[in-house]
PDB file of N, CA and C in Angstrom:
ATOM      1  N   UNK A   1      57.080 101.871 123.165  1.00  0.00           N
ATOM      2  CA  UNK A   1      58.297 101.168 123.488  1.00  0.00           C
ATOM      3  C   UNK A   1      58.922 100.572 122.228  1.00  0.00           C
ATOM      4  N   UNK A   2      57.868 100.176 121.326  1.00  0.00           N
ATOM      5  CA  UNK A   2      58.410  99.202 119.921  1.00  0.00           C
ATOM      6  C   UNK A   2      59.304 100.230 119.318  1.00  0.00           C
ATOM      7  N   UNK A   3      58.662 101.575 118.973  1.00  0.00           N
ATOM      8  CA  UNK A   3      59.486 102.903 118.350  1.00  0.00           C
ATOM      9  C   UNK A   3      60.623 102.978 118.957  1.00  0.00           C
ATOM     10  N   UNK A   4      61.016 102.967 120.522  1.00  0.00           N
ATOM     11  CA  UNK A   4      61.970 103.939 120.776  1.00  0.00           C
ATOM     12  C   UNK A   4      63.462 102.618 120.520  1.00  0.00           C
ATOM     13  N   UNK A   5      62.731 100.968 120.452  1.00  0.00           N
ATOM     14  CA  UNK A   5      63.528 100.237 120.306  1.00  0.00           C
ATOM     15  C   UNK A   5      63.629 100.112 118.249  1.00  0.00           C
ATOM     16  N   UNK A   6      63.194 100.618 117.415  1.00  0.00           N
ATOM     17  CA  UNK A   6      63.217 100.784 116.249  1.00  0.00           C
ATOM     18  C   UNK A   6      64.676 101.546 116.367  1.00  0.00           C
ATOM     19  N   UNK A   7      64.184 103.040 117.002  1.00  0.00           N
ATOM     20  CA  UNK A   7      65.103 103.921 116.832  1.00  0.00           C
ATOM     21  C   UNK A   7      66.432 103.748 117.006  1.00  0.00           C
ATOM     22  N   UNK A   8      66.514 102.960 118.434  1.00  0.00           N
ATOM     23  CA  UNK A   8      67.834 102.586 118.587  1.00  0.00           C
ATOM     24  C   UNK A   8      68.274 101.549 117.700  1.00  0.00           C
ATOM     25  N   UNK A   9      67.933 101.042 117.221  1.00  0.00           N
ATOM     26  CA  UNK A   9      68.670  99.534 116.407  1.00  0.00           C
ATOM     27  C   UNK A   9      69.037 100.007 114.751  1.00  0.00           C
ATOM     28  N   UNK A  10      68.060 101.069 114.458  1.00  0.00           N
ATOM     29  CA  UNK A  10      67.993 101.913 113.367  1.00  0.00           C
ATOM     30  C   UNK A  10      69.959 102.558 113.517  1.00  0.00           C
ATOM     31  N   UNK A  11      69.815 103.734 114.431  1.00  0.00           N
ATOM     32  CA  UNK A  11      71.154 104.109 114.757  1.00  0.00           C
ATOM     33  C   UNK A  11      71.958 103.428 114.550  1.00  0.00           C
ATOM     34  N   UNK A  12      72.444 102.193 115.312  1.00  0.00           N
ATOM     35  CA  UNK A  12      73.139 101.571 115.908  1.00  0.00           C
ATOM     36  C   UNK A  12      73.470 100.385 114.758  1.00  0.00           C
ATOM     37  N   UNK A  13      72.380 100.577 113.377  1.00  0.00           N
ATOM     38  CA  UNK A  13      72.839 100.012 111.909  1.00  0.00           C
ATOM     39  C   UNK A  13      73.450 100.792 111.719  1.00  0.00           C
ATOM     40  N   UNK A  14      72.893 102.336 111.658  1.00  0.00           N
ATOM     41  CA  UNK A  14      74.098 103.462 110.540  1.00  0.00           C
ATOM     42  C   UNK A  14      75.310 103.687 111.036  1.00  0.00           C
ATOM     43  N   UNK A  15      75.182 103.245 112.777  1.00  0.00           N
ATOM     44  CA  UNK A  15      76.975 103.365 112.674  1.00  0.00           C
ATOM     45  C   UNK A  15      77.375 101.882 112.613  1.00  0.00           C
ATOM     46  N   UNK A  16      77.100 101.089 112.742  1.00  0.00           N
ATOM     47  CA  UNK A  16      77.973 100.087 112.210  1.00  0.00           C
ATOM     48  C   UNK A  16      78.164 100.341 110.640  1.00  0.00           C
ATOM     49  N   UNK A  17      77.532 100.840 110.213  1.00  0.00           N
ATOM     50  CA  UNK A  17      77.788 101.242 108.095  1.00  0.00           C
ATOM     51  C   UNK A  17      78.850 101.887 108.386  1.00  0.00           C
ATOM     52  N   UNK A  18      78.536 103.396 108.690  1.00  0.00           N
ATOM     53  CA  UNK A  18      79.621 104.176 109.325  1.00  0.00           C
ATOM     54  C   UNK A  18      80.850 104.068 109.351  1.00  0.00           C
ATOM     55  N   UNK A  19      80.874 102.989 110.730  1.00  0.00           N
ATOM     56  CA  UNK A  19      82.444 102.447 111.024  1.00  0.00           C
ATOM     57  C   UNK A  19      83.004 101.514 109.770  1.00  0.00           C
ATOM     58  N   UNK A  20      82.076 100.708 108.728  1.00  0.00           N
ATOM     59  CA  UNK A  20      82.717 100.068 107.878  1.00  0.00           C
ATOM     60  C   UNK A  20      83.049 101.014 106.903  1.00  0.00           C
ATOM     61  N   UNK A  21      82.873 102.258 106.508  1.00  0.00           N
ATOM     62  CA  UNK A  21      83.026 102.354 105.482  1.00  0.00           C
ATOM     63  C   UNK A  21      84.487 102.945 105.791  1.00  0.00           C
ATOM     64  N   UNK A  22      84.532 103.559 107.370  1.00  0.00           N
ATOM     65  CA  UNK A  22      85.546 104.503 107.726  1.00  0.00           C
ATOM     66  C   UNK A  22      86.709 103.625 107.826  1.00  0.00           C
ATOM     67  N   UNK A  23      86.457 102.337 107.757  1.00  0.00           N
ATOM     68  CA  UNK A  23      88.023 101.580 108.487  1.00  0.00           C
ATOM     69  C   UNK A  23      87.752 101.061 106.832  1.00  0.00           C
ATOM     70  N   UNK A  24      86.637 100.756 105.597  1.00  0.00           N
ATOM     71  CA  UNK A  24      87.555 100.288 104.444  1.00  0.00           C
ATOM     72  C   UNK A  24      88.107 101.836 103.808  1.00  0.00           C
ATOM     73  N   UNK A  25      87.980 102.908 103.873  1.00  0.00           N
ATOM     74  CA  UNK A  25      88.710 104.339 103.685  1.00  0.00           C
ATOM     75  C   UNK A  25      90.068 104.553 104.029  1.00  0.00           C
ATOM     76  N   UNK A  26      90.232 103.689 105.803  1.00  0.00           N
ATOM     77  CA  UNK A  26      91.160 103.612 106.280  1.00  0.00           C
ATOM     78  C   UNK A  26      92.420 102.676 105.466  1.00  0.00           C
ATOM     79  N   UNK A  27      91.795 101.516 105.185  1.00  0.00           N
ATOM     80  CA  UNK A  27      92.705 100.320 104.237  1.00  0.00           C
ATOM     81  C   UNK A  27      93.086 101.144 103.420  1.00  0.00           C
ATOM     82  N   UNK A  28      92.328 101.708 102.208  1.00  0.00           N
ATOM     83  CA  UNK A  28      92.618 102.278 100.827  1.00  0.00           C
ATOM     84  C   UNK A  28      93.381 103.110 100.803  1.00  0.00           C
ATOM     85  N   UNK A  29      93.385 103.806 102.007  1.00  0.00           N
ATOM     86  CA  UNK A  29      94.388 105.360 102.552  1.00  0.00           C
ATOM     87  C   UNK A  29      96.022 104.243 102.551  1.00  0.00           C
ATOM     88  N   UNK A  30      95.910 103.038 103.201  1.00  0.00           N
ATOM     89  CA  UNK A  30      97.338 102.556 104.036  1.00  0.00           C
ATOM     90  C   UNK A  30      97.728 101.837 102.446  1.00  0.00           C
ATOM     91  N   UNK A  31      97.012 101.333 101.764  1.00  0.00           N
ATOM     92  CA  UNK A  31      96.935 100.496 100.271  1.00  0.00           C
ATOM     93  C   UNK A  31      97.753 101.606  99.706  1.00  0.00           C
ATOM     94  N   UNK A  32      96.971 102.679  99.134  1.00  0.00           N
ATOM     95  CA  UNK A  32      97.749 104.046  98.919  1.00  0.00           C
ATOM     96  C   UNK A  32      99.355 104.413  99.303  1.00  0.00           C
ATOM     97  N   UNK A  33      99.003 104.549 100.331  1.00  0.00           N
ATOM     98  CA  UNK A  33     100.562 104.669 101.088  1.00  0.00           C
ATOM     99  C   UNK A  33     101.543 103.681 100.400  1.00  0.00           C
ATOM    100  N   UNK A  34     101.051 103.001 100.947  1.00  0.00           N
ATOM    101  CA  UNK A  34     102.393 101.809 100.548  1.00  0.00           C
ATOM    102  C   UNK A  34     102.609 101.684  98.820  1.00  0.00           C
ATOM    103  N   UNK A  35     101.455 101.961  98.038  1.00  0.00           N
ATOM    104  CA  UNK A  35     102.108 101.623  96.661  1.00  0.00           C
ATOM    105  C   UNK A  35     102.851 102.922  96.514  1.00  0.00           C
ATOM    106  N   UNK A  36     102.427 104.019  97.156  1.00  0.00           N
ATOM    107  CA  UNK A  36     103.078 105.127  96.428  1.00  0.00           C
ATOM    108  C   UNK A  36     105.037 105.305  96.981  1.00  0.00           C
ATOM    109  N   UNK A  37     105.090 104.823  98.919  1.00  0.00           N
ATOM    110  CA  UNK A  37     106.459 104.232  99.054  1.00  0.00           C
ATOM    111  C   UNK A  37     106.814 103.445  97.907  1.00  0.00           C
ATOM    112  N   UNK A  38     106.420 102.322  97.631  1.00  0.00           N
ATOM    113  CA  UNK A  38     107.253 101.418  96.534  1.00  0.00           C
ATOM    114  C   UNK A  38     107.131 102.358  95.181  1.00  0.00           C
ATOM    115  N   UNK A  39     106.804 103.200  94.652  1.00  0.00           N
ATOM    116  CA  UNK A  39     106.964 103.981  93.591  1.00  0.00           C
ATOM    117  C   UNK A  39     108.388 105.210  93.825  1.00  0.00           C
ATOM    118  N   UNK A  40     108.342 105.929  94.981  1.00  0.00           N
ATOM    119  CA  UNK A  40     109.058 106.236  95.135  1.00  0.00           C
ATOM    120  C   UNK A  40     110.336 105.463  95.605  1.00  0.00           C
ATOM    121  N   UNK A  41     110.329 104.513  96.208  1.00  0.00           N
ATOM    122  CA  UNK A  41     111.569 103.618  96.392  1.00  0.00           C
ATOM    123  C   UNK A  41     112.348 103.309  95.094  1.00  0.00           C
ATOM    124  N   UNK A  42     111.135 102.566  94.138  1.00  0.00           N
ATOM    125  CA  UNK A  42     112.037 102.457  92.895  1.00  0.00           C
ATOM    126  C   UNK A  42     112.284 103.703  92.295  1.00  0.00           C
ATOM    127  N   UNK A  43     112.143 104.412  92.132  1.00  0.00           N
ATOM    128  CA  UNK A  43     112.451 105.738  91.407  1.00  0.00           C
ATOM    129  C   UNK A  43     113.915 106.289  92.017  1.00  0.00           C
ATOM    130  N   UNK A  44     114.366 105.764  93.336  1.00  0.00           N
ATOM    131  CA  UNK A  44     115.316 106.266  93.980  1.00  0.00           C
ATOM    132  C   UNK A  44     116.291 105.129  93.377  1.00  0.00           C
ATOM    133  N   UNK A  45     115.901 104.314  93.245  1.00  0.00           N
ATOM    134  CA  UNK A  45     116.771 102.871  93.253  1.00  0.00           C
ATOM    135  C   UNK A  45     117.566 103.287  91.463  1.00  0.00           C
ATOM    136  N   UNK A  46     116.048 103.272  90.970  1.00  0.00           N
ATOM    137  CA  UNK A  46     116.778 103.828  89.707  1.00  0.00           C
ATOM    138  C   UNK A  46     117.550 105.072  89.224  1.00  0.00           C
ATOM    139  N   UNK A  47     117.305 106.536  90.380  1.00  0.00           N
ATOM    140  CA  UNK A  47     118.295 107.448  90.238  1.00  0.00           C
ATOM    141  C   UNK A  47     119.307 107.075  90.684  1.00  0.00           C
ATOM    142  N   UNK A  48     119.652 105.912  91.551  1.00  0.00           N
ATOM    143  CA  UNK A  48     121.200 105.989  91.858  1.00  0.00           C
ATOM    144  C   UNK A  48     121.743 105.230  90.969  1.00  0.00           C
ATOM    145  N   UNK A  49     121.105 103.706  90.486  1.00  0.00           N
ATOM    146  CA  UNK A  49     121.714 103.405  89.309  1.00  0.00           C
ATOM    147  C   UNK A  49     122.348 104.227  87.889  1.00  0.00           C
ATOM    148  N   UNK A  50     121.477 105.179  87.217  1.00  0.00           N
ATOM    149  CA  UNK A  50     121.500 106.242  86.127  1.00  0.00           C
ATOM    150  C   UNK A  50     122.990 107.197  86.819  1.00  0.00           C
ATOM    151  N   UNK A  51     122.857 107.676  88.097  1.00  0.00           N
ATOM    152  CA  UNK A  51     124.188 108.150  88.719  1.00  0.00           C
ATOM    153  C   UNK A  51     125.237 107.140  88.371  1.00  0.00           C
ATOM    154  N   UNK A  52     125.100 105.888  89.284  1.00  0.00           N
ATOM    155  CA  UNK A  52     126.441 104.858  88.423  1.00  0.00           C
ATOM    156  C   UNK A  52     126.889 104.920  87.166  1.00  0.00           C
ATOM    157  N   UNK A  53     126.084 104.926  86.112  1.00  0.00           N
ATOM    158  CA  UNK A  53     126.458 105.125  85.113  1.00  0.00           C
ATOM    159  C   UNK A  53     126.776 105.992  84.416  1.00  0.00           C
ATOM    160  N   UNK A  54     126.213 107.315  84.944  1.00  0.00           N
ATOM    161  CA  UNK A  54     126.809 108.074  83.960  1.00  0.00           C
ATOM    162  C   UNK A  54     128.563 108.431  84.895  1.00  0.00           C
ATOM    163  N   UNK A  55     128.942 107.871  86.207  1.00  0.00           N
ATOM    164  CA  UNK A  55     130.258 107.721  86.661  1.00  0.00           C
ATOM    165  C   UNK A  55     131.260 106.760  85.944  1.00  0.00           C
ATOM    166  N   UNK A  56     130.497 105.833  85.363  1.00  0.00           N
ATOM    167  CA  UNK A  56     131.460 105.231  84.727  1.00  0.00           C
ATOM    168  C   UNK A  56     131.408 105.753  83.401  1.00  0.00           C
ATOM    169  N   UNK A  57     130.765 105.991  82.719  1.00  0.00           N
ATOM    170  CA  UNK A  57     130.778 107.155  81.627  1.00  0.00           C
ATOM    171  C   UNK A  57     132.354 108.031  81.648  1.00  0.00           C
ATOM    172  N   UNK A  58     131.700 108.794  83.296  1.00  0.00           N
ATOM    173  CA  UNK A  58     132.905 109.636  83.080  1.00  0.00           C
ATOM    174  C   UNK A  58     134.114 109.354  83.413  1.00  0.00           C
ATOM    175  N   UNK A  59     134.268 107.605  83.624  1.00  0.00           N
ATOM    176  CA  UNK A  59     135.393 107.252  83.829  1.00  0.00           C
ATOM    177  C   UNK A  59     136.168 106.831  82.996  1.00  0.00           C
ATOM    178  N   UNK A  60     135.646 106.390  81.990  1.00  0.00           N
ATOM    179  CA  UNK A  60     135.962 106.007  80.822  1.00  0.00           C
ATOM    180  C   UNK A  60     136.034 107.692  79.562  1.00  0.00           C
ATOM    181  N   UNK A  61     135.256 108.260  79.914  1.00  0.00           N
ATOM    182  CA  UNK A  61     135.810 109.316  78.970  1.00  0.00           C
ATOM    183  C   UNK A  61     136.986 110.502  79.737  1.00  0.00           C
ATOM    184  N   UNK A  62     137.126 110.437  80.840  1.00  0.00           N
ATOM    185  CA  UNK A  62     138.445 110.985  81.306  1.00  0.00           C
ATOM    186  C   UNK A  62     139.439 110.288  81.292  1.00  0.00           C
ATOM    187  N   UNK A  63     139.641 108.432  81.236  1.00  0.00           N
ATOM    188  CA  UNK A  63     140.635 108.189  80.811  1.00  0.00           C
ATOM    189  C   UNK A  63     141.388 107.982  79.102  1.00  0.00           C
ATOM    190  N   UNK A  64     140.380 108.448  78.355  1.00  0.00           N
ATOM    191  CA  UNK A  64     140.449 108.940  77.178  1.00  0.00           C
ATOM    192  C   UNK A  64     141.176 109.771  76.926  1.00  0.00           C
ATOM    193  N   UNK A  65     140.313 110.874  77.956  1.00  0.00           N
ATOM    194  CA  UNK A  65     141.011 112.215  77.152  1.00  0.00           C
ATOM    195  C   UNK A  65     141.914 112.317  77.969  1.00  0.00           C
ATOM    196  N   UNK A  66     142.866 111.990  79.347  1.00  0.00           N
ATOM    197  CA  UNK A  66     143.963 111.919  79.777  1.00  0.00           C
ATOM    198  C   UNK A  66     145.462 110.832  79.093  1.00  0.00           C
ATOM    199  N   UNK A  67     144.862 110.002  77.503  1.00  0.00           N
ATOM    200  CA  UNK A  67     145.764 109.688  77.458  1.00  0.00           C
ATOM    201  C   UNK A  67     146.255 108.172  78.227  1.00  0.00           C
ATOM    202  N   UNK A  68     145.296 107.514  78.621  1.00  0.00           N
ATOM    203  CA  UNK A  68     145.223 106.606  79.393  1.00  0.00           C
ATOM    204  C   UNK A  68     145.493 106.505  80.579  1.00  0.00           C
ATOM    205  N   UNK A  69     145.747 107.649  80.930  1.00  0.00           N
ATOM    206  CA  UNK A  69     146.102 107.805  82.735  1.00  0.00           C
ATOM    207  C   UNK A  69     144.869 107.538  83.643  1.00  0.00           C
ATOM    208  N   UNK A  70     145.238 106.113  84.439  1.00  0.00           N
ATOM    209  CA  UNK A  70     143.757 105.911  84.910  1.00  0.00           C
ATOM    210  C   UNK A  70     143.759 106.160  86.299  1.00  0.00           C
ATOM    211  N   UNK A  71     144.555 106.870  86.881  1.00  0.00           N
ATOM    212  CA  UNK A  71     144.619 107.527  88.420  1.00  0.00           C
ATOM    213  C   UNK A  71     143.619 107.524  88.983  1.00  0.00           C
ATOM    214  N   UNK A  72     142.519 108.247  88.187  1.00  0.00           N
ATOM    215  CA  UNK A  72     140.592 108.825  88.341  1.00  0.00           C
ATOM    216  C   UNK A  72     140.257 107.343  88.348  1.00  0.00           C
ATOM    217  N   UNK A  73     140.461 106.217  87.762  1.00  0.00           N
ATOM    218  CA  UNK A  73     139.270 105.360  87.909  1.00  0.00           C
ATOM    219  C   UNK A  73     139.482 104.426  88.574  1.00  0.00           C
ATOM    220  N   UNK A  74     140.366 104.717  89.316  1.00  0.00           N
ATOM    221  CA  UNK A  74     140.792 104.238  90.818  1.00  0.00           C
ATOM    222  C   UNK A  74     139.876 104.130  92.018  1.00  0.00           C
ATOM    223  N   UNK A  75     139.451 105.441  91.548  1.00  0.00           N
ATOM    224  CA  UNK A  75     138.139 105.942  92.507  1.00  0.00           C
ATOM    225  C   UNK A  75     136.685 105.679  91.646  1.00  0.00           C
ATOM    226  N   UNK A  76     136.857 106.495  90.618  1.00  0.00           N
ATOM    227  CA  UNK A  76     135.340 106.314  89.971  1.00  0.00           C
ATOM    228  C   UNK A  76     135.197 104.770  89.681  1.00  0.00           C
ATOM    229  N   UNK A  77     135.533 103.877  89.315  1.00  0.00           N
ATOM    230  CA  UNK A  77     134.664 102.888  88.425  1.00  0.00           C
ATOM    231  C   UNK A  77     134.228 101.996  89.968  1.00  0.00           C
ATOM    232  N   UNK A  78     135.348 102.265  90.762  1.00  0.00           N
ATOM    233  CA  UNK A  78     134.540 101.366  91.978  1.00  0.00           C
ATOM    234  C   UNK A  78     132.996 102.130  92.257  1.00  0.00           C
ATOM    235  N   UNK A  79     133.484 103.011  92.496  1.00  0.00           N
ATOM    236  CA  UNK A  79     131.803 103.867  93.001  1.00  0.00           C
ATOM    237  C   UNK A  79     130.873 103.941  91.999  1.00  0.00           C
ATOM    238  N   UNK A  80     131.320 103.550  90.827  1.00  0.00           N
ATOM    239  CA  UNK A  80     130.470 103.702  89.633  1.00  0.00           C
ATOM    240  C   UNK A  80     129.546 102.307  90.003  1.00  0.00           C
ATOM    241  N   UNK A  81     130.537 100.812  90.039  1.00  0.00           N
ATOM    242  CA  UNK A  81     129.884  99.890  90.244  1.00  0.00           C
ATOM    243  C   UNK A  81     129.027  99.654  91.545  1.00  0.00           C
ATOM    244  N   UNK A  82     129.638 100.244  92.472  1.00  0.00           N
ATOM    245  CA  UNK A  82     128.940 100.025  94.196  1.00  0.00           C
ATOM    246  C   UNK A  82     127.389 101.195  93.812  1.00  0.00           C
ATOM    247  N   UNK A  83     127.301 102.373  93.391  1.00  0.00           N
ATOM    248  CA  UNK A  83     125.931 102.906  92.982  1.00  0.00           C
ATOM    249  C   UNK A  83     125.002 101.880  92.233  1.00  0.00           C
ATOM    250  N   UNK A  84     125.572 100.996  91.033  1.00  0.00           N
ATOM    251  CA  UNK A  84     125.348 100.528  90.428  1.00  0.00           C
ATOM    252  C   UNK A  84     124.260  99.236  90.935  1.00  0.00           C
ATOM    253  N   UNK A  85     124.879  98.376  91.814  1.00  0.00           N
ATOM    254  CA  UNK A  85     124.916  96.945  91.887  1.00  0.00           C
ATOM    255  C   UNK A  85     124.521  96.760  93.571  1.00  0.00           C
ATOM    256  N   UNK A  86     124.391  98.071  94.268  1.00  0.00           N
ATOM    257  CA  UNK A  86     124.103  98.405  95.766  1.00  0.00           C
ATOM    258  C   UNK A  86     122.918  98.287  95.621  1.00  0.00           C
ATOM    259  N   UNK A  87     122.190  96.877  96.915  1.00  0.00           N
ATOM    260  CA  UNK A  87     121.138  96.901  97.240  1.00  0.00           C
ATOM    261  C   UNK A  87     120.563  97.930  98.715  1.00  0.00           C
ATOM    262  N   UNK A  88     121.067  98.773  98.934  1.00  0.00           N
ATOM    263  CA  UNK A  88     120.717  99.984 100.026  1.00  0.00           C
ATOM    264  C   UNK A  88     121.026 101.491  99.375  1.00  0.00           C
ATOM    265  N   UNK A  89     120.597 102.184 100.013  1.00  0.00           N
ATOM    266  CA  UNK A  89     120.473 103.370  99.628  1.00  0.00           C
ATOM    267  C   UNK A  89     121.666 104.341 100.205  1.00  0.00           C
ATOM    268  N   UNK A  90     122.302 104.204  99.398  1.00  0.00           N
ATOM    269  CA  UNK A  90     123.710 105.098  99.517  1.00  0.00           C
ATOM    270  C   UNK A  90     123.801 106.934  99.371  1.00  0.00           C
ATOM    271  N   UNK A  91     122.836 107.111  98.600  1.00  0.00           N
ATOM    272  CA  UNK A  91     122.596 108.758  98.818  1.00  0.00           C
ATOM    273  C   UNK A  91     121.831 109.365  99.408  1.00  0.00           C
ATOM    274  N   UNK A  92     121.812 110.242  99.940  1.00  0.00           N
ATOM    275  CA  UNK A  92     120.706 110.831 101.210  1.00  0.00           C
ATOM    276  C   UNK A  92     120.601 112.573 100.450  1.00  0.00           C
ATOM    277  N   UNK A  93     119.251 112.883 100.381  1.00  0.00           N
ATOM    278  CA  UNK A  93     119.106 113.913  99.534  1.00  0.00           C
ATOM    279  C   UNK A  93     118.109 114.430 100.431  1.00  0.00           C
ATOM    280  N   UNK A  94     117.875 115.860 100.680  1.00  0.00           N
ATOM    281  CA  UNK A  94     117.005 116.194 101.844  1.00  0.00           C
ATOM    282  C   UNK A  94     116.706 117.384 100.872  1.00  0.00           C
ATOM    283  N   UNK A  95     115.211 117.634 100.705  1.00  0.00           N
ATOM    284  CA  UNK A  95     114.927 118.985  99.996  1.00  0.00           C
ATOM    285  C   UNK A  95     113.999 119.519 101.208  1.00  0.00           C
ATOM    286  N   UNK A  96     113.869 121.070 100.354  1.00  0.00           N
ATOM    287  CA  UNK A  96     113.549 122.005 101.277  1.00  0.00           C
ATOM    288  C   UNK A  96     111.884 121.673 101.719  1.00  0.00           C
ATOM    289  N   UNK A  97     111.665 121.801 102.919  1.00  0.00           N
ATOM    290  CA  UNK A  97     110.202 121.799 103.559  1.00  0.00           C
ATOM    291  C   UNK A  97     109.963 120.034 103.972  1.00  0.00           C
ATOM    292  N   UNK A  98     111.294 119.541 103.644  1.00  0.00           N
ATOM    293  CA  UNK A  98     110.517 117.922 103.767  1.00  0.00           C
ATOM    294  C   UNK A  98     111.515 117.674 105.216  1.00  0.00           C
ATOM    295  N   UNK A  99     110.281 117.093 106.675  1.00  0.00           N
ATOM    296  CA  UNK A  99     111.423 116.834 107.726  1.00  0.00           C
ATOM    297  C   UNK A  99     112.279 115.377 107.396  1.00  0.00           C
ATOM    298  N   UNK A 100     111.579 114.384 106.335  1.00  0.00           N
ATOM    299  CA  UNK A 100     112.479 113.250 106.060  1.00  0.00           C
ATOM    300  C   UNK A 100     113.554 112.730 105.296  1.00  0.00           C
ATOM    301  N   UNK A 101     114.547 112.369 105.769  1.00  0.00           N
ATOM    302  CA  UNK A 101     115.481 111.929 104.788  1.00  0.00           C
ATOM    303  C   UNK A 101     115.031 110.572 104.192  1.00  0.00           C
ATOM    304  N   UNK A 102     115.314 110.921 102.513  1.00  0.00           N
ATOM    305  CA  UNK A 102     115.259 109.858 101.548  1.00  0.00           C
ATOM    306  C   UNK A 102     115.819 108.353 102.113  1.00  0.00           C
TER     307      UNK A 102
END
């Protein structure tokens, strides 16, 4: 009787090990996740900024080479600054094989 109650309590340690190691695997997996969202978040944050700028770039060098006609930055320098200075995500980029939008 002492054995067969060894045996069971024996078990019934390795899965409690078991289950700890599987739910701290589980944390490190969700830990994971989330730093690698915030890596990609900023990386987006900063391609749309680098977009702002090189819009105002080209707003400023088309009203150059037009001679000062600033018709174009009517449109561009606002959108240059709203890419710029926008705390949400204004571009939506969908590549092939992925079902989520950015």
């Amino acid at each position: 009787m002492s054995e067969d109650y060894n045996l069971g309590f024996d078990a019934g340690y390795d899965c409690a090990i078991c289950r700890e190691v599987r739910d701290k695997e589980y944390k490190n997996r969700q830990i994971k996740r989330k730093r690698e969202a915030e890596i990609e978040r900023k990386l987006y944050f900063a391609g749309q900024k680098l977009l702002g700028i090189f819009v105002l770039l080209f707003t400023f060098v088309s009203v150059a080479l037009m001679n000062g006609d600033a018709t174009l930055a009517l449109i561009t320098a606002p959108l240059g600054c709203v890419l710029i200075f926008s705390k949400r995500r204004l571009l939506t980029v969908k590549q092939e094989g992925e079902d989520e939008w950015l």
